[in-house]
Structure formats: C-alpha cells, structure tokens
N, C-alpha and C. Protein backbone atom coordinates (compact mmCIF):
# COMPACT_ATOMS: atom_id res chain seq x y z
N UNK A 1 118.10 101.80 116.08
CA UNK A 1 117.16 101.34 117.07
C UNK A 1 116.86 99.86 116.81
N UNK A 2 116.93 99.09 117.87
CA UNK A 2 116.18 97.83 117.65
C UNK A 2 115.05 97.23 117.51
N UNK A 3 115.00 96.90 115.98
CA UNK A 3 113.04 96.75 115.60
C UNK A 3 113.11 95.10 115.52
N UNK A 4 113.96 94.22 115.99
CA UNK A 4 113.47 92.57 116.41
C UNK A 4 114.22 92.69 117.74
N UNK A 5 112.88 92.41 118.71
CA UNK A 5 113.73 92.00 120.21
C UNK A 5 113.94 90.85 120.23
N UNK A 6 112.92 89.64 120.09
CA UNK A 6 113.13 88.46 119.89
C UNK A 6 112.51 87.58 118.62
N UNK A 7 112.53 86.24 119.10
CA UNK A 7 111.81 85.67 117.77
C UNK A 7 110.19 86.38 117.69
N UNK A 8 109.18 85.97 118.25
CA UNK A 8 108.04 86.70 118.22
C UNK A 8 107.70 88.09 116.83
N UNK A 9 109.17 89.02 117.21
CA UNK A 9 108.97 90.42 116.14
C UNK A 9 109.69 89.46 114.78
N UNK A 10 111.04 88.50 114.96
CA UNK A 10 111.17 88.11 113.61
C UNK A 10 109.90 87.13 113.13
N UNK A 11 109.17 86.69 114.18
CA UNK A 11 108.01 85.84 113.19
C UNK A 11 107.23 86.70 112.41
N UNK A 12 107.09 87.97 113.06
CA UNK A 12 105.89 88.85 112.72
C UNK A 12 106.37 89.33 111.59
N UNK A 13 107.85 90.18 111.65
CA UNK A 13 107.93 90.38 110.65
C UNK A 13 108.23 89.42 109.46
N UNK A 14 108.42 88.46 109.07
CA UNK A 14 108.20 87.52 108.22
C UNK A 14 106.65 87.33 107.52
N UNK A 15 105.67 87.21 108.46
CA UNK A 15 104.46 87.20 108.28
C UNK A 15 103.89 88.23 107.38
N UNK A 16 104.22 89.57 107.92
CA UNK A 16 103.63 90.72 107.30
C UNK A 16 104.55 90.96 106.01
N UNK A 17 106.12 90.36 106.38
CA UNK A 17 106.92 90.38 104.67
C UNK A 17 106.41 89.77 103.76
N UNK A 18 105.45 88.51 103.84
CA UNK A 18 104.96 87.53 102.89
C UNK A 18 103.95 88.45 102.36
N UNK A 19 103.13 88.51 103.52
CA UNK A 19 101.58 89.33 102.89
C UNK A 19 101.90 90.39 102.04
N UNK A 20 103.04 91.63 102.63
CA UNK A 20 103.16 92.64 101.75
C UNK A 20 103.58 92.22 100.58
N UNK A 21 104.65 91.45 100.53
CA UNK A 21 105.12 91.29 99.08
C UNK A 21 103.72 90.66 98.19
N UNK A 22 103.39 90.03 98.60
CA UNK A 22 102.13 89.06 97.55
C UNK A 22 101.18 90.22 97.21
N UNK A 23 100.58 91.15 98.52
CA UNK A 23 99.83 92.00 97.84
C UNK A 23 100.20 93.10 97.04
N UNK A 24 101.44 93.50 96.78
CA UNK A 24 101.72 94.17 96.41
C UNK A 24 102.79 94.13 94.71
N UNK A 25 102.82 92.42 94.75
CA UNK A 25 103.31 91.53 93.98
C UNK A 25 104.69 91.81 93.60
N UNK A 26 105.39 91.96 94.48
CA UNK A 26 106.36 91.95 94.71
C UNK A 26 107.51 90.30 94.97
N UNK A 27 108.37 89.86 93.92
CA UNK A 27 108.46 88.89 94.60
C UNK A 27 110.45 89.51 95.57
N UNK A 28 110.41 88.27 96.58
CA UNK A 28 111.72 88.62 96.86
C UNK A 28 112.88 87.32 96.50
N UNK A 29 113.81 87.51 96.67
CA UNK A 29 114.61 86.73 96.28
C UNK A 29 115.81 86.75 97.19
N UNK A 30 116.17 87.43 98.14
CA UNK A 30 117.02 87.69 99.36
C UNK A 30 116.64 88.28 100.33
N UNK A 31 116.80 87.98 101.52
CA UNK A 31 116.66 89.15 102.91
C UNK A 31 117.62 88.87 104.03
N UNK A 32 117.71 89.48 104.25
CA UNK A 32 117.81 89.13 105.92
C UNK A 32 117.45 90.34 106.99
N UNK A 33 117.04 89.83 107.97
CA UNK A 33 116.55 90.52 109.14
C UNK A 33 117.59 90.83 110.26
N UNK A 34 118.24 91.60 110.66
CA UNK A 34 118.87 92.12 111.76
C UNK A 34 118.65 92.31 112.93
N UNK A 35 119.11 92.88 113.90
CA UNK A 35 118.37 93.43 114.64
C UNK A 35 117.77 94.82 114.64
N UNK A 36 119.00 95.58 113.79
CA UNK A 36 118.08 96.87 113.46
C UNK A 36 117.98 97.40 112.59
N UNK A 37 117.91 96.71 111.39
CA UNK A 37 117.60 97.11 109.92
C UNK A 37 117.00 95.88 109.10
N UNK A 38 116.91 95.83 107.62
CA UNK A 38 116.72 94.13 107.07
C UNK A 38 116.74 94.93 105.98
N UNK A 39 117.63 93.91 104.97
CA UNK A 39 117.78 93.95 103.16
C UNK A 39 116.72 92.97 102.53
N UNK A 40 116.39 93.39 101.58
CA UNK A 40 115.29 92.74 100.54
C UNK A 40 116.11 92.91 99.01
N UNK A 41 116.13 91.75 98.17
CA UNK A 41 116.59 91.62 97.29
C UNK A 41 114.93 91.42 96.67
N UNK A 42 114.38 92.54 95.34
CA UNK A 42 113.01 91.95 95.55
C UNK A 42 112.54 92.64 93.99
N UNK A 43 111.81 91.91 93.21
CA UNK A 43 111.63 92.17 91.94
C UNK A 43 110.05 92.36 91.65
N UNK A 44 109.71 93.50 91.16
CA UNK A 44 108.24 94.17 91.37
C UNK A 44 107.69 93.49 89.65
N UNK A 45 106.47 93.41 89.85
CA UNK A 45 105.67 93.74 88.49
C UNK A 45 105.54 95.32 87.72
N UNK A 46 105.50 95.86 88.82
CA UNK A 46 105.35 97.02 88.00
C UNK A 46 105.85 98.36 88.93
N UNK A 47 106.16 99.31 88.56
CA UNK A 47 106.67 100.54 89.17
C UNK A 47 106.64 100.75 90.55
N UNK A 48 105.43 100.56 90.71
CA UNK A 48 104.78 101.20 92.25
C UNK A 48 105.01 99.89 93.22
N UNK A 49 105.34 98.55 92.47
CA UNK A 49 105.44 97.38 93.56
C UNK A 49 106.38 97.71 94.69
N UNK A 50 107.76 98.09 94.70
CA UNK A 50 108.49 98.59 95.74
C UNK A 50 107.94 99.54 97.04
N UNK A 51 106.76 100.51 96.32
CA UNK A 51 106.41 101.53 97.27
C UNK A 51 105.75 100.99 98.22
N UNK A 52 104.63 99.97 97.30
CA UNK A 52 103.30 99.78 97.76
C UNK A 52 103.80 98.31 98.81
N UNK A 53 104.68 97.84 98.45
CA UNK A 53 105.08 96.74 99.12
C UNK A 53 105.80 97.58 100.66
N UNK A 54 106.91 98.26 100.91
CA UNK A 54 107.51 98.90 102.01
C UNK A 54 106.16 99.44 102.64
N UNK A 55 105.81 100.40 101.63
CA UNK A 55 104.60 101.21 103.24
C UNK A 55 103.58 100.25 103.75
N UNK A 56 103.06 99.01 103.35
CA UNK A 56 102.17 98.00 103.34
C UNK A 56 103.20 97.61 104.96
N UNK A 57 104.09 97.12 104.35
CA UNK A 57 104.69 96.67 105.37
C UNK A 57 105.56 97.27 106.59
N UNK A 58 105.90 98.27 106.73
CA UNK A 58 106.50 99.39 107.76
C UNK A 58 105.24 100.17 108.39
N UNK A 59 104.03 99.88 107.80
CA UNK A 59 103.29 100.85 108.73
C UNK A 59 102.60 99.34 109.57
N UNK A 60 102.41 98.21 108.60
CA UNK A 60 102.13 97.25 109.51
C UNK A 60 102.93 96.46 110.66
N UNK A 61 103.99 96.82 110.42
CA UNK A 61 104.97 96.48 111.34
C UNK A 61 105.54 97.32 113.10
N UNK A 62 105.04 98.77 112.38
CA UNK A 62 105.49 99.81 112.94
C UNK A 62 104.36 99.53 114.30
N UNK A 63 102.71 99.70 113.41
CA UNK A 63 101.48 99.62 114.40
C UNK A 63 101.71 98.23 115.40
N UNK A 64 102.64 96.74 115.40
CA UNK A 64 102.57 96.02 115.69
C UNK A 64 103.57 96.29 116.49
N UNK A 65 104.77 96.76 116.51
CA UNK A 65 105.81 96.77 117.35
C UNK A 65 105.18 98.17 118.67
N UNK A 66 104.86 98.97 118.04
CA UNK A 66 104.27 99.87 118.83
C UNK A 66 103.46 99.55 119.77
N UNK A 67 102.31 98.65 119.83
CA UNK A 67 101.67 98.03 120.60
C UNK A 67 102.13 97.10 121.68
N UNK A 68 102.85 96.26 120.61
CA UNK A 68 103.68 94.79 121.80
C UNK A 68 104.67 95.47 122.75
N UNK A 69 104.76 96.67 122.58
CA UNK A 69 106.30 97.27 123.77
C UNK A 69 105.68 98.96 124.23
N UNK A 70 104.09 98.86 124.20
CA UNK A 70 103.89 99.90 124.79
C UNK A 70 104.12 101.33 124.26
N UNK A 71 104.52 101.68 122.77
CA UNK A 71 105.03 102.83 122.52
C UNK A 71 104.58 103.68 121.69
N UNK A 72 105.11 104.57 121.26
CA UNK A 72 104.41 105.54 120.25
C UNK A 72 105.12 106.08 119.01
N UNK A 73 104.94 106.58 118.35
CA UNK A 73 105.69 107.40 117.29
C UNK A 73 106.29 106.56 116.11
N UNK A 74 107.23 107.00 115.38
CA UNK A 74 107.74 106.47 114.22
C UNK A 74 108.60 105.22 114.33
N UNK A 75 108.65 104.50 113.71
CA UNK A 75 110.16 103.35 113.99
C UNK A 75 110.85 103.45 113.32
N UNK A 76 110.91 104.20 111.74
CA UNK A 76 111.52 104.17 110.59
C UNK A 76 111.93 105.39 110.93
N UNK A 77 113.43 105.78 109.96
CA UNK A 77 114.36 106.81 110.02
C UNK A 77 114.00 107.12 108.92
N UNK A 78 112.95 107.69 108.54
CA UNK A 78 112.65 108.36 106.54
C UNK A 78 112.41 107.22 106.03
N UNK A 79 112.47 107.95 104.79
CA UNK A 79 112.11 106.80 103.44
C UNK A 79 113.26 105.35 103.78
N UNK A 80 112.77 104.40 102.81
CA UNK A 80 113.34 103.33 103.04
C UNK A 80 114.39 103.51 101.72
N UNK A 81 115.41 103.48 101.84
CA UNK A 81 117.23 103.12 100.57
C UNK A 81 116.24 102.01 99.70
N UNK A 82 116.11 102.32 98.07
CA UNK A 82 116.51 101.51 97.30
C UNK A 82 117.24 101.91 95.90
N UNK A 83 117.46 100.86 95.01
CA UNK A 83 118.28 101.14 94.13
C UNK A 83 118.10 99.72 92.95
N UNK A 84 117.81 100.03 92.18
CA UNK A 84 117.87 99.02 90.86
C UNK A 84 118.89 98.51 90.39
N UNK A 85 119.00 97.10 90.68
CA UNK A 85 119.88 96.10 89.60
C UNK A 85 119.74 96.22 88.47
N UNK A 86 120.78 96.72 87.79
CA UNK A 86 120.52 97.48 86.28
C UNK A 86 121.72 96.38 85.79
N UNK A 87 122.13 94.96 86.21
CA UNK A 87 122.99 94.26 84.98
C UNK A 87 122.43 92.45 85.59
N UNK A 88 122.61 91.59 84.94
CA UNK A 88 123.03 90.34 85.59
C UNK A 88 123.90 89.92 86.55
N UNK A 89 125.04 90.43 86.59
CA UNK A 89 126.11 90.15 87.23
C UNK A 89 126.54 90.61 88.78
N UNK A 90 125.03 91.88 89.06
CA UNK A 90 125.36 92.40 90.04
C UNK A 90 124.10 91.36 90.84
N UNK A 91 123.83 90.57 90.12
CA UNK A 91 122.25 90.18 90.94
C UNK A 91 122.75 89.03 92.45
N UNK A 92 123.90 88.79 91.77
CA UNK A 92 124.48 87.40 92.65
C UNK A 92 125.75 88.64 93.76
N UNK A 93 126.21 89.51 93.73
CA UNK A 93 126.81 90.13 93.99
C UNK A 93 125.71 90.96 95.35
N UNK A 94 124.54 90.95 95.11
CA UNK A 94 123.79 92.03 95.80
C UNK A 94 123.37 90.60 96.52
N UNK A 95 122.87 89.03 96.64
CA UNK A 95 122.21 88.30 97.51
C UNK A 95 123.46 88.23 97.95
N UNK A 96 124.56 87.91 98.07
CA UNK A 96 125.77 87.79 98.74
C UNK A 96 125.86 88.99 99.73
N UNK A 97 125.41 89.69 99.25
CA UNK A 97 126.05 91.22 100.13
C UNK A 97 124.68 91.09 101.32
N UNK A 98 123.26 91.18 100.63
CA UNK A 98 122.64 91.15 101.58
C UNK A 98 122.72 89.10 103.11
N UNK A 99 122.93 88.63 101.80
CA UNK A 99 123.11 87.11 103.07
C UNK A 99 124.22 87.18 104.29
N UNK A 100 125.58 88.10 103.84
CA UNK A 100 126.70 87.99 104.22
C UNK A 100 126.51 88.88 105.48
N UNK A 101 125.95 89.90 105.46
CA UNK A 101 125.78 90.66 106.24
C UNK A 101 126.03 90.47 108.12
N UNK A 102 125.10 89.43 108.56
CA UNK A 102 125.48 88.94 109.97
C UNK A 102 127.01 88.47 110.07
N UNK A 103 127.82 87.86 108.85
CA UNK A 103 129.07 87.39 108.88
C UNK A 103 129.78 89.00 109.31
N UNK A 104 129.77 89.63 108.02
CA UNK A 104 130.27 91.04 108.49
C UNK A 104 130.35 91.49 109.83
N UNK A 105 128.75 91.78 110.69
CA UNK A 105 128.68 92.34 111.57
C UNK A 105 128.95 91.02 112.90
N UNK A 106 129.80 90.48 112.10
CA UNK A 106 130.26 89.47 113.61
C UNK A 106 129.37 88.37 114.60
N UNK A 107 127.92 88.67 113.99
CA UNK A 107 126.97 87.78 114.62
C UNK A 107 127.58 86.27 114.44
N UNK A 108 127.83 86.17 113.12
CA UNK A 108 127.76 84.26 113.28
C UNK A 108 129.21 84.57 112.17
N UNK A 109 130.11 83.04 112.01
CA UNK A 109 130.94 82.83 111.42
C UNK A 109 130.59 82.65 109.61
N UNK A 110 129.27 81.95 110.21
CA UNK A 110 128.93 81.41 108.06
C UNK A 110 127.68 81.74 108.34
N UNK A 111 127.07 82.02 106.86
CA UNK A 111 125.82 82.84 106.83
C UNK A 111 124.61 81.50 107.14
N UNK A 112 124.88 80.30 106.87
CA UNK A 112 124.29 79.17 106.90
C UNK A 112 123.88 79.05 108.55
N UNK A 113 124.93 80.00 109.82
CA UNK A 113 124.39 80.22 110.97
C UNK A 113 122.94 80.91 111.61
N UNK A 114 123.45 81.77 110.11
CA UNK A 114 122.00 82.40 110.94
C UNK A 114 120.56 82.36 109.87
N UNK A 115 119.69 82.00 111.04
CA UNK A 115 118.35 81.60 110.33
C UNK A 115 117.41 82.84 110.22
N UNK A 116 117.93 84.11 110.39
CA UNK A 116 116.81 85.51 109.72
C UNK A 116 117.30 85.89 107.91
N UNK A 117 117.60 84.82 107.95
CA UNK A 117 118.41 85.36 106.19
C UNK A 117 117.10 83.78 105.60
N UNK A 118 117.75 84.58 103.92
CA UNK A 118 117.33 83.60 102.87
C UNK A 118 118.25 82.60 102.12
N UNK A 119 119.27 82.49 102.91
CA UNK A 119 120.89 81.81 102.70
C UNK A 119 120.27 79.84 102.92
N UNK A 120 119.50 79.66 104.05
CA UNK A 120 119.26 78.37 103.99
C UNK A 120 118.50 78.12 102.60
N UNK A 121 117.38 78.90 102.31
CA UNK A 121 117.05 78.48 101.39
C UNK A 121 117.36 78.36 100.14
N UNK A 122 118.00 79.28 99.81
CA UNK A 122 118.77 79.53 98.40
C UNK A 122 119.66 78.52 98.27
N UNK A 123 120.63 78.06 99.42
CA UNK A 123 121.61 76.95 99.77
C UNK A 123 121.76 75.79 99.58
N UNK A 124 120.56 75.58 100.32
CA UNK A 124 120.09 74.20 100.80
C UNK A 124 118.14 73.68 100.07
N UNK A 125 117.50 74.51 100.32
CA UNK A 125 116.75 74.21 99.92
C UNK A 125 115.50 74.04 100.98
N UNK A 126 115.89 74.74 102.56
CA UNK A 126 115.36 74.59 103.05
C UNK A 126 114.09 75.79 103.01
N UNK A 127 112.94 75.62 103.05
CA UNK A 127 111.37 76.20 102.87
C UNK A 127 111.24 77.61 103.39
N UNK A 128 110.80 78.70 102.88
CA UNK A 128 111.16 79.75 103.28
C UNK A 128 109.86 79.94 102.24
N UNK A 129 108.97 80.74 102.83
CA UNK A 129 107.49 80.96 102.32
C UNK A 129 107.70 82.22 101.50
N UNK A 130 108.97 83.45 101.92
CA UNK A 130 109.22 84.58 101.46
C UNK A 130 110.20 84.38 100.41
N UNK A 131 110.76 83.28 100.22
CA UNK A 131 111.49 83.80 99.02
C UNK A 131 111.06 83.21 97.55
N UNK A 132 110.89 83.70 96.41
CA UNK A 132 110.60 83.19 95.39
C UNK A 132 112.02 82.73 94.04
N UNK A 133 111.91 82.15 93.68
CA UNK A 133 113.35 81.67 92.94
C UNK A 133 113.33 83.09 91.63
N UNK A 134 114.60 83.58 91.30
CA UNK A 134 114.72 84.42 90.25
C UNK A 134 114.67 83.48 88.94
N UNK A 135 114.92 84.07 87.80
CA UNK A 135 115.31 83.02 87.07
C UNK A 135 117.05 83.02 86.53
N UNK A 136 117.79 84.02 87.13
CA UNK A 136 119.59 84.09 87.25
C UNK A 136 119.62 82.55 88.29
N UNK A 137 118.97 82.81 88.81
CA UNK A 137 119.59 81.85 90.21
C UNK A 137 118.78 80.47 89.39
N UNK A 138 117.99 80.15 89.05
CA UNK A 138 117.67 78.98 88.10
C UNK A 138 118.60 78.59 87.46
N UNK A 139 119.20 79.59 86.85
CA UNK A 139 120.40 79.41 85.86
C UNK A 139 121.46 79.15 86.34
N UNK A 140 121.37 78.54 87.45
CA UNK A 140 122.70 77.99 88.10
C UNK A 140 122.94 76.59 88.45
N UNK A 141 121.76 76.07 87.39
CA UNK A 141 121.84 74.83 87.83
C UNK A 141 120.63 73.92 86.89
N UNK A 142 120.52 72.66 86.27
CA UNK A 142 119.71 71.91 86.13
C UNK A 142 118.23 71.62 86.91
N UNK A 143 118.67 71.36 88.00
CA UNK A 143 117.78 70.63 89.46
C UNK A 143 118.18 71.18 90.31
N UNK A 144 117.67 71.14 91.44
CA UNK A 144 117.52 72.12 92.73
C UNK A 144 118.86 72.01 93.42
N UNK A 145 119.05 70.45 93.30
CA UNK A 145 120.45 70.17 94.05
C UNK A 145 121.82 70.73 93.79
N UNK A 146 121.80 70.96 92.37
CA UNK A 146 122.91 71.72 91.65
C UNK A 146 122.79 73.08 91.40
N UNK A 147 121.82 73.49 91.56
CA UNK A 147 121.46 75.17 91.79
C UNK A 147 121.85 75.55 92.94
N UNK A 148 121.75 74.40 94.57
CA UNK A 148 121.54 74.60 96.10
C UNK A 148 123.60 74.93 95.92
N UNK A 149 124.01 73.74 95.16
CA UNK A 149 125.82 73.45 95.29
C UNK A 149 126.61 74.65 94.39
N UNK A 150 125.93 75.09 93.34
CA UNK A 150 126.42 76.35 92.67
C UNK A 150 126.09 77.68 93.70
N UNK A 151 125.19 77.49 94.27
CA UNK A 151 124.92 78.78 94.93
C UNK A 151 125.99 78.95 96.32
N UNK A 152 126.25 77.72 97.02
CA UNK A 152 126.82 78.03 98.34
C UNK A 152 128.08 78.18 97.61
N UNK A 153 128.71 77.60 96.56
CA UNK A 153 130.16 78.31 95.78
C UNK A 153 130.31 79.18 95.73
N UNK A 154 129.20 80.04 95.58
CA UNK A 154 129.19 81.87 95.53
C UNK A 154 130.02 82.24 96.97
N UNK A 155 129.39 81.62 97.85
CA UNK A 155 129.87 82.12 99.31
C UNK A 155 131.21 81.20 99.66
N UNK A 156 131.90 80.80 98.88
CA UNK A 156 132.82 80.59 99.45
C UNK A 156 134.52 81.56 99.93
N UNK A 157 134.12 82.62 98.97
CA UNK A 157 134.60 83.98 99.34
C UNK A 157 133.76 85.30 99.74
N UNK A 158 134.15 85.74 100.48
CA UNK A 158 133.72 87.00 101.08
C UNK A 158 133.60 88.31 99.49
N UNK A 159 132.74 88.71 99.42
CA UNK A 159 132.45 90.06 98.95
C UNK A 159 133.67 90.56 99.11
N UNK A 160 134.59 91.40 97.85
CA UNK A 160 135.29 92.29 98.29
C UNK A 160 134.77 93.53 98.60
N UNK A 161 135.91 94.34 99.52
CA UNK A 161 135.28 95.62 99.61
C UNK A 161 134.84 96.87 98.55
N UNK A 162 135.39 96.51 97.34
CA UNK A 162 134.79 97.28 96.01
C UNK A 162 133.42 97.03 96.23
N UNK A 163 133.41 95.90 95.57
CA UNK A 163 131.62 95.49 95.21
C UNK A 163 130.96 95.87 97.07
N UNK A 164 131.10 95.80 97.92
CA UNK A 164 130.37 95.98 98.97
C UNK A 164 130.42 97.60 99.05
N UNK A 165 131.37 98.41 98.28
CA UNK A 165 131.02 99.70 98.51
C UNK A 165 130.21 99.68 97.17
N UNK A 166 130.24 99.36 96.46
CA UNK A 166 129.21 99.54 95.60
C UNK A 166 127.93 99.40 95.52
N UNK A 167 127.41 98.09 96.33
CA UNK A 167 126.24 98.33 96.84
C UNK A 167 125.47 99.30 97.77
N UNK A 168 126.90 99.60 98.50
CA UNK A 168 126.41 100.34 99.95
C UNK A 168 125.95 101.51 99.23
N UNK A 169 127.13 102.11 97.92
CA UNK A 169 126.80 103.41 97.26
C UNK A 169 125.39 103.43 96.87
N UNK A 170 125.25 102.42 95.94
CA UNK A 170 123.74 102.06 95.10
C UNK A 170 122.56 102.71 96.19
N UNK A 171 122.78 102.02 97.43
CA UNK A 171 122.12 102.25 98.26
C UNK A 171 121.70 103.68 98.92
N UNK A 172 122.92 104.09 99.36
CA UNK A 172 122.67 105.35 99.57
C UNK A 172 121.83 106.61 98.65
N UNK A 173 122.63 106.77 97.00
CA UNK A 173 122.54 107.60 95.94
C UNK A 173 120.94 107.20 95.29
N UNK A 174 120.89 105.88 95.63
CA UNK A 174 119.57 105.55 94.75
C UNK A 174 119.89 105.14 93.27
N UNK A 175 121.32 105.00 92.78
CA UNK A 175 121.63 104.91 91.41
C UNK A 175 121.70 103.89 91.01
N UNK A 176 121.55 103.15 89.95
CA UNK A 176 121.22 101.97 89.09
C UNK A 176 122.80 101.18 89.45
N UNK A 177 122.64 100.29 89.76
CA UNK A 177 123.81 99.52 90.12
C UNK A 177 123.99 98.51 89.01
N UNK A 178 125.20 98.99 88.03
CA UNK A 178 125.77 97.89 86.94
C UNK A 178 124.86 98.75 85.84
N UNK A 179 124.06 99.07 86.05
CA UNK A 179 123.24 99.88 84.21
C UNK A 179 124.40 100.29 83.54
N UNK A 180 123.94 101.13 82.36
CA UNK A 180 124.73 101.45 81.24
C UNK A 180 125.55 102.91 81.68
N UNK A 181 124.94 103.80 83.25
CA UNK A 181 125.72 105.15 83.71
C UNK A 181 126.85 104.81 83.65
N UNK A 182 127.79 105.23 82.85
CA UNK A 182 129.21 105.05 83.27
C UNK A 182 129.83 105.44 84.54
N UNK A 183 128.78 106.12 85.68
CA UNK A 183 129.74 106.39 86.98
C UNK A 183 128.86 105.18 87.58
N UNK A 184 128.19 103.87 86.83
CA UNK A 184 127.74 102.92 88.06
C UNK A 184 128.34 101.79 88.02
C-alpha cells in the first residue's frame, strides 16, 4: 500500500522520524523512504529503544495519514522486520543495501538521485536532521570531506546479490546478521 503520496507525507514522516527517534533515543544512521515501505539503519541505547521508537512512530504516522486522506483502520502489515548487526563489516553492507534500494527498484539511476534517503548526507554532507554519524562511518575518514569521498567509494559497486539476500534474510528471520551463529 502506498503510505507517501506526496512530499507533504515525506515531510511528515521525517518530522515524526526525528521526534520518535530522539524520544525514544534511538539514533539512526540510514533510511530511506519509499513509497510503500522505509529502512532505518538505527542504533538504540537500550533494549526497548527499537520498540519504543517504531510504535511512537507508526501509530503517529498512521493517526496522520488516516486523517489527511479521509480513512480508517491499520496502515501497517504486523509487526515491523528487524534484525541486529551483530559484526562491523555488515554495518557498511546494510547502509548500502538500505541507500541502494530506489536504484534497485528502478526509481532513479544513482542513489545521490533521490532525496528520501540518507545517501546525500552520508555522501556529501548535505544536512539531514535524522541522521546521526556512527562511529564505523567516522572511521572512514579524518574530516568530513574524506569520510563524504570514502563513503560514496562504497557505492561505486552495486551490492551483490549474496549480501542483499542476506540482509533481506536478516530481515525476514529476525537473526543476527554477521554475529558469531554460524548459519549468519
């Protein structure tokens, strides 16, 4: 189903992504928004930050879209997919997968096209109120400028389809992606 008709629902939801994450202290570090889904790359303080951050924000989103288009009932299909980055190596592997995404689904040619992602900012350096810097992605660089030029190197190849089924799996199963399980 389509939960952004236009800019208006992506402003909103941006808005209510900031608030939830902060109150819920959640920081994020990737997204992008679709038209009918959105990935969060997003690192909690403590256990319950993931929960308390999604329902904060899907019921505030839900009551807002419901209103602006006249409607009723649920917008969400169940619980929301997550899954723990359980190594270093998958951390740059999972913002790629979530930035790349509009490339995949044919929207735009380079992820730098489309502006519902966290790709400008991570990139370039352009201002994005929702994303907070990790400290992997620090580690890619001295100064901002050489962190912005190490990072778009990442994207200069496409995700193979291993690692993109691997996330997709993570996703689905709920299982620690890269931890010590030998089936992850």
């Amino acid at each position: 189903m389509q939960i952004f008709r236009d800019a208006a629902d992506f402003d909103k939801c941006m808005s209510l992504l900031i608030s939830s994450s902060s109150r819920s202290k959640c920081s994020v570090h990737s997204h992008v928004l679709m038209d009918n889904h959105f990935h969060l790359l997003v690192t909690p303080v403590d256990k319950d930050g993931p929960a308390d951050f999604m329902q904060s924000f899907a019921s505030a989103y839900a009551l807002y879209y419901n209103k602006r288009y006249e409607r009723t009932g649920t917008l969400w299909e169940g619980r929301y997919d997550s899954f723990v980055v359980g190594s270093d190596r998958y951390f740059f592997n999972c913002t790629r997968y979530i930035e790349m995404n509009p490339v995949r689904a044919l929207m735009v040619a380079h992820p730098a096209e489309y502006l519902h992602s966290s790709y400008l900012c991570n990139a370039f350096g352009i201002p994005n109120p929702l994303v907070a810097s990790h400290p992997l992605y620090e580690s890619l660089g001295g100064h901002s400028e050489e962190r912005h030029s190490a990072y778009r190197q990442l994207f200069t190849h496409h995700l193979d389809d291993q690692s993109c089924d691997e996330v997709r799996n993570a996703t689905r199963t709920g299982k620690t992606l890269g931890g010590n399980d030998p089936e992850t």
